[in-house]
N, C-alpha and C. Protein backbone atom coordinates (compact mmCIF):
# COMPACT_ATOMS: atom_id res chain seq x y z
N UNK A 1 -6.23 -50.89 42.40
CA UNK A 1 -6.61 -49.55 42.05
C UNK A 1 -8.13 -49.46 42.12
N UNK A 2 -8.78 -47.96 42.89
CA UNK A 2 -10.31 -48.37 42.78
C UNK A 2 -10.82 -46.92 42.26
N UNK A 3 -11.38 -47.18 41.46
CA UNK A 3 -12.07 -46.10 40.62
C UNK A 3 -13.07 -45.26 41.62
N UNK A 4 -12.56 -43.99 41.32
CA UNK A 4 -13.94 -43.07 42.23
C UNK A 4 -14.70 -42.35 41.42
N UNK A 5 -15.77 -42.29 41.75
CA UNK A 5 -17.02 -41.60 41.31
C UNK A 5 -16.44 -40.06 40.50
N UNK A 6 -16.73 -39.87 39.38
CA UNK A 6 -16.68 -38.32 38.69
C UNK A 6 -18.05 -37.82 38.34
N UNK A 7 -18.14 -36.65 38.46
CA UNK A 7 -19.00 -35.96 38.12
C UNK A 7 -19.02 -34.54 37.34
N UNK A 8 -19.76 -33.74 36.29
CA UNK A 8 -19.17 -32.76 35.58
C UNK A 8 -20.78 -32.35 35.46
N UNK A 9 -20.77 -31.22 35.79
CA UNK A 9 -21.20 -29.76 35.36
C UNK A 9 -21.05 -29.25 34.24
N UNK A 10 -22.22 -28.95 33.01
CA UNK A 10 -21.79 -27.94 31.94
C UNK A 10 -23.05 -26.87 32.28
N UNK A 11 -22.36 -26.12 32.26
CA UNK A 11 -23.08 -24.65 31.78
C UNK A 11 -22.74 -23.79 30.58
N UNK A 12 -23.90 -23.49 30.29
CA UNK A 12 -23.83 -22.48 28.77
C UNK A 12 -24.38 -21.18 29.36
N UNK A 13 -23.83 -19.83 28.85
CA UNK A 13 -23.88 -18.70 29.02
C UNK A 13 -24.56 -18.04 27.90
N UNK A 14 -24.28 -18.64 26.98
CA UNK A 14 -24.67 -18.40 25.86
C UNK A 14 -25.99 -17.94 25.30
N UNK A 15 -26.33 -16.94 23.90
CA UNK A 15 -27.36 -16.94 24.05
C UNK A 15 -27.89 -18.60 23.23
N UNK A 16 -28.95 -19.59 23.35
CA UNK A 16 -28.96 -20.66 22.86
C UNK A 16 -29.18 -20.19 21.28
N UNK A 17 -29.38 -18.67 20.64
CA UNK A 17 -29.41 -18.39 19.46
C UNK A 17 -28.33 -18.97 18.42
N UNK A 18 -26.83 -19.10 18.86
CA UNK A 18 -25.64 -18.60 18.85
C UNK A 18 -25.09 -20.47 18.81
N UNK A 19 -25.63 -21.25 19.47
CA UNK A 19 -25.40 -22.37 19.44
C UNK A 19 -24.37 -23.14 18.55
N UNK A 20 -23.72 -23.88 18.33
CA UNK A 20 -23.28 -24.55 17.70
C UNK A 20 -24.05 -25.67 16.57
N UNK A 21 -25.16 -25.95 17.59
CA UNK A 21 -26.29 -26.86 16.85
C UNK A 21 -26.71 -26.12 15.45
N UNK A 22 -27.39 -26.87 14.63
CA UNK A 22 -27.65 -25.73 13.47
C UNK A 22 -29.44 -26.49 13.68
N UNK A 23 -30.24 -26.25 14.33
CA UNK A 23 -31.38 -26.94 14.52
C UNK A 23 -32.55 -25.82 14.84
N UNK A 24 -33.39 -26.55 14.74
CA UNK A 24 -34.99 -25.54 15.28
C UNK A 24 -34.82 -24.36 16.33
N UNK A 25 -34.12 -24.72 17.29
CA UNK A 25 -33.48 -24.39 18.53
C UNK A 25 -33.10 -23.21 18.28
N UNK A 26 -32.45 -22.35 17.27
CA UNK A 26 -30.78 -22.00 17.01
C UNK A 26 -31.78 -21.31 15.57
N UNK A 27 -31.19 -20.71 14.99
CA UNK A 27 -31.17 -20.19 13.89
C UNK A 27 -30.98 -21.20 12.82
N UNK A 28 -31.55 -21.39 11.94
CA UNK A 28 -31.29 -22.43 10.91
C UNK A 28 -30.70 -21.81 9.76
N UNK A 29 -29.47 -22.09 9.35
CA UNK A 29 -28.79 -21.64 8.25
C UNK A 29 -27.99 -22.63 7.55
N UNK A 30 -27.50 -22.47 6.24
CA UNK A 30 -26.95 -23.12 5.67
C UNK A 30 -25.58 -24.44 5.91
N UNK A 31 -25.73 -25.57 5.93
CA UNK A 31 -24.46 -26.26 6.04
C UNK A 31 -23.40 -26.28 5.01
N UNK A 32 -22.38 -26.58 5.50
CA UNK A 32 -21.15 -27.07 4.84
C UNK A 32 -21.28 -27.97 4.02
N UNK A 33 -20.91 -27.54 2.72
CA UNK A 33 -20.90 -28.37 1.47
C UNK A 33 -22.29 -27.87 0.67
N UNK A 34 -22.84 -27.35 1.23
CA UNK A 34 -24.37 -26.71 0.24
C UNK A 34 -23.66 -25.75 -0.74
N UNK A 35 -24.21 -25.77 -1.64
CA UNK A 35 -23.82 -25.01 -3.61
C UNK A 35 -24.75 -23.36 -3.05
N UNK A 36 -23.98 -22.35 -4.03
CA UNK A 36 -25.07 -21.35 -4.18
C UNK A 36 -25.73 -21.55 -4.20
N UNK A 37 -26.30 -21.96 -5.68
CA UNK A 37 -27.55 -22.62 -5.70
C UNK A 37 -28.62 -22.72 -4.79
N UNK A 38 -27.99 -23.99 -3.92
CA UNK A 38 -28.99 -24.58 -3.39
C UNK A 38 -29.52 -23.34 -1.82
N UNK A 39 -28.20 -22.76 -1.36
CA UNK A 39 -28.51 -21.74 -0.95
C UNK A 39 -29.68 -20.74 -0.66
N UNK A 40 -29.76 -20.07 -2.68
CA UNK A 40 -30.29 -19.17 -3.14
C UNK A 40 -31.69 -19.86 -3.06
N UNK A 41 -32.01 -21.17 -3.23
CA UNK A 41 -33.25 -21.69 -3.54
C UNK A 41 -34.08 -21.67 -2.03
N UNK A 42 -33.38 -22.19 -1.61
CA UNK A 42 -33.82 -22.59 0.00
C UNK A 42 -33.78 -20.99 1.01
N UNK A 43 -33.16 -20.39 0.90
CA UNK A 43 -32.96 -18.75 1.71
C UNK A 43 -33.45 -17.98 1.09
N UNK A 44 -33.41 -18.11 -0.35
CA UNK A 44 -33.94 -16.71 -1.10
C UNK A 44 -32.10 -16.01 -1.05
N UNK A 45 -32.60 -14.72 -1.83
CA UNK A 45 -31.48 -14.12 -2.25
C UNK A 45 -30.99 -13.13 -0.73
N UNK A 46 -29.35 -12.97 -0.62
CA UNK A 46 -29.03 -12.38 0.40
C UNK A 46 -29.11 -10.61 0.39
N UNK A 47 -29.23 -10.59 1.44
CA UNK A 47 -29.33 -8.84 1.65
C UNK A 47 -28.78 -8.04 1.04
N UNK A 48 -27.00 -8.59 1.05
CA UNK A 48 -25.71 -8.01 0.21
C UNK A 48 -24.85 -9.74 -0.13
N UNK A 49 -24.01 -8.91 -0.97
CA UNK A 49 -23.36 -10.24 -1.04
C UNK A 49 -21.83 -9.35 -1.34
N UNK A 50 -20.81 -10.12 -1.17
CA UNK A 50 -19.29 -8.77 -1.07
C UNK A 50 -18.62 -9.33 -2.34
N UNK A 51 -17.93 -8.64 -3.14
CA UNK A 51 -17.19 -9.09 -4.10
C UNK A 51 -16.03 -10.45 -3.70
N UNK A 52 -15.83 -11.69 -4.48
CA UNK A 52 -14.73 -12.53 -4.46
C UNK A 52 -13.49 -12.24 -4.17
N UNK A 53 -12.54 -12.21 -2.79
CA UNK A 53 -11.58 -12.47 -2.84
C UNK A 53 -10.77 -13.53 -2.66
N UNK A 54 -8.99 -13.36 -2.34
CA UNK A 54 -8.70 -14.19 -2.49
C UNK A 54 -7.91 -15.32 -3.22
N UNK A 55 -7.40 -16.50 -2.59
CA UNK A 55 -6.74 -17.90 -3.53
C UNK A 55 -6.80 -18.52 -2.47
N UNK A 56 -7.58 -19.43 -2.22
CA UNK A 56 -9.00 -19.80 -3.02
C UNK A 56 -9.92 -18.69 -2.97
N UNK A 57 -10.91 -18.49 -3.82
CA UNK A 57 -11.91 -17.12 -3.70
C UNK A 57 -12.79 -17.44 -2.85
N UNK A 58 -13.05 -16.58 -2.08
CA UNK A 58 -13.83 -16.50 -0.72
C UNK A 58 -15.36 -15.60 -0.91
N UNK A 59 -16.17 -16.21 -1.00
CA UNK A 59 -17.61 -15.07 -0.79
C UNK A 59 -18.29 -14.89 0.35
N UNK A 60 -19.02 -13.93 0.64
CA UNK A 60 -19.56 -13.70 1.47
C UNK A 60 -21.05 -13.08 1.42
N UNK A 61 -22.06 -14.08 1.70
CA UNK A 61 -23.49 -13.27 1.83
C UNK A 61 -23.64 -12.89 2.73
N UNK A 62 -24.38 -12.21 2.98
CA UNK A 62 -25.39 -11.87 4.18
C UNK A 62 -26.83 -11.93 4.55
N UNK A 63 -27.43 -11.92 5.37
CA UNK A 63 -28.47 -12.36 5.28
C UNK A 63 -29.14 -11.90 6.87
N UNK A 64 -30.60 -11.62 6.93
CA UNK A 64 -30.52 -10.88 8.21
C UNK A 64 -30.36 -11.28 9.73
N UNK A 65 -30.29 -12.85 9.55
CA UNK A 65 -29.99 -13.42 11.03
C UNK A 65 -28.75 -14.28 10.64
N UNK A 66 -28.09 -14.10 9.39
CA UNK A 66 -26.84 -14.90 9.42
C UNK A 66 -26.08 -14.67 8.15
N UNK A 67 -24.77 -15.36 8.47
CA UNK A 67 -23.83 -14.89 7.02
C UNK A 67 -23.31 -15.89 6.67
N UNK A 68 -23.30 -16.16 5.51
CA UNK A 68 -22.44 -17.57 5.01
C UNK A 68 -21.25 -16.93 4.08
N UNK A 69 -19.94 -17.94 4.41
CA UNK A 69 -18.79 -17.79 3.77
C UNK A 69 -18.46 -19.25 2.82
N UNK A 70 -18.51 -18.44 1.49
CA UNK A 70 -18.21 -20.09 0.15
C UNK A 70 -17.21 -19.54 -0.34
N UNK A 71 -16.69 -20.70 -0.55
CA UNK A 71 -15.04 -21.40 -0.88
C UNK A 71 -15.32 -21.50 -2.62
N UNK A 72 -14.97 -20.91 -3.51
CA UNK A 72 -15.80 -21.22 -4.90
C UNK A 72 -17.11 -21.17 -4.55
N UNK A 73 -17.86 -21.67 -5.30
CA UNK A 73 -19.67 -21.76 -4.69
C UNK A 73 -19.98 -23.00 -3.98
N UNK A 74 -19.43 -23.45 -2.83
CA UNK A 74 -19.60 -24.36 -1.75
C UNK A 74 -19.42 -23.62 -0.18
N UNK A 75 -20.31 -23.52 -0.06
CA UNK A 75 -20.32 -23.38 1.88
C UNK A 75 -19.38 -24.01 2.77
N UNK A 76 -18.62 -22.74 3.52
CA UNK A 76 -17.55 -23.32 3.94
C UNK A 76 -17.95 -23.13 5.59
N UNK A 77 -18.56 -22.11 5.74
CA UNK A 77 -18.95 -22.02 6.96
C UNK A 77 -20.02 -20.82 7.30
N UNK A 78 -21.10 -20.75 8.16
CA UNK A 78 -22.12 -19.66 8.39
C UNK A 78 -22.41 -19.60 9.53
N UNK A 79 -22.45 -18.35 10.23
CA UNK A 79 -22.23 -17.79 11.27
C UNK A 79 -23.43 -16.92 11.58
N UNK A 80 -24.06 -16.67 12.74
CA UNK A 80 -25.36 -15.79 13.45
C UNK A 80 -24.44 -14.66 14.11
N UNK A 81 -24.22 -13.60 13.27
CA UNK A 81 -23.37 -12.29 14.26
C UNK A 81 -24.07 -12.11 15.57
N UNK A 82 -23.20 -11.65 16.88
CA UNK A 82 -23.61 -11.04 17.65
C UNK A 82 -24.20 -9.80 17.82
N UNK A 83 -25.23 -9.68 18.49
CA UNK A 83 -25.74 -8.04 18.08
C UNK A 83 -24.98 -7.23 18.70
């Protein structure tokens, strides 16, 4: 058996705002597993924030280049909306 050469192409379309990376690059926002708290300390307070729903209770800030969603007061995930 003889192995042949592969080769791969990635392209991103993307804006690099939007990234997956959470780095310099990209919008820098909160990770997974960060407390309100530590949140509130490091961002400052959000624009709006939406009432708790939910089982488990779900929050939602906002903020003007991004939104974070906490699980109780732990960061579950934060997102850069599309304009």
């Amino acid at each position: 058996m003889s192995a042949l050469p592969v080769s791969a192409e990635v392209i991103s379309i993307t804006d690099p705002r939007y990234s997956v990376p959470n780095d310099a690059s990209g919008v820098v926002r909160p990770t997974r597993g960060m407390s309100m708290n530590a949140v509130a300390q490091y961002y400052g307070q959000p624009s709006s924030k939406t009432a708790t729903i939910g089982q488990p209770p779900i929050t939602k800030w906002t903020y003007p280049e991004f939104v974070v969603f906490f699980e109780y007061s732990t960061v579950i995930h934060s997102v850069v909306p599309r304009q």
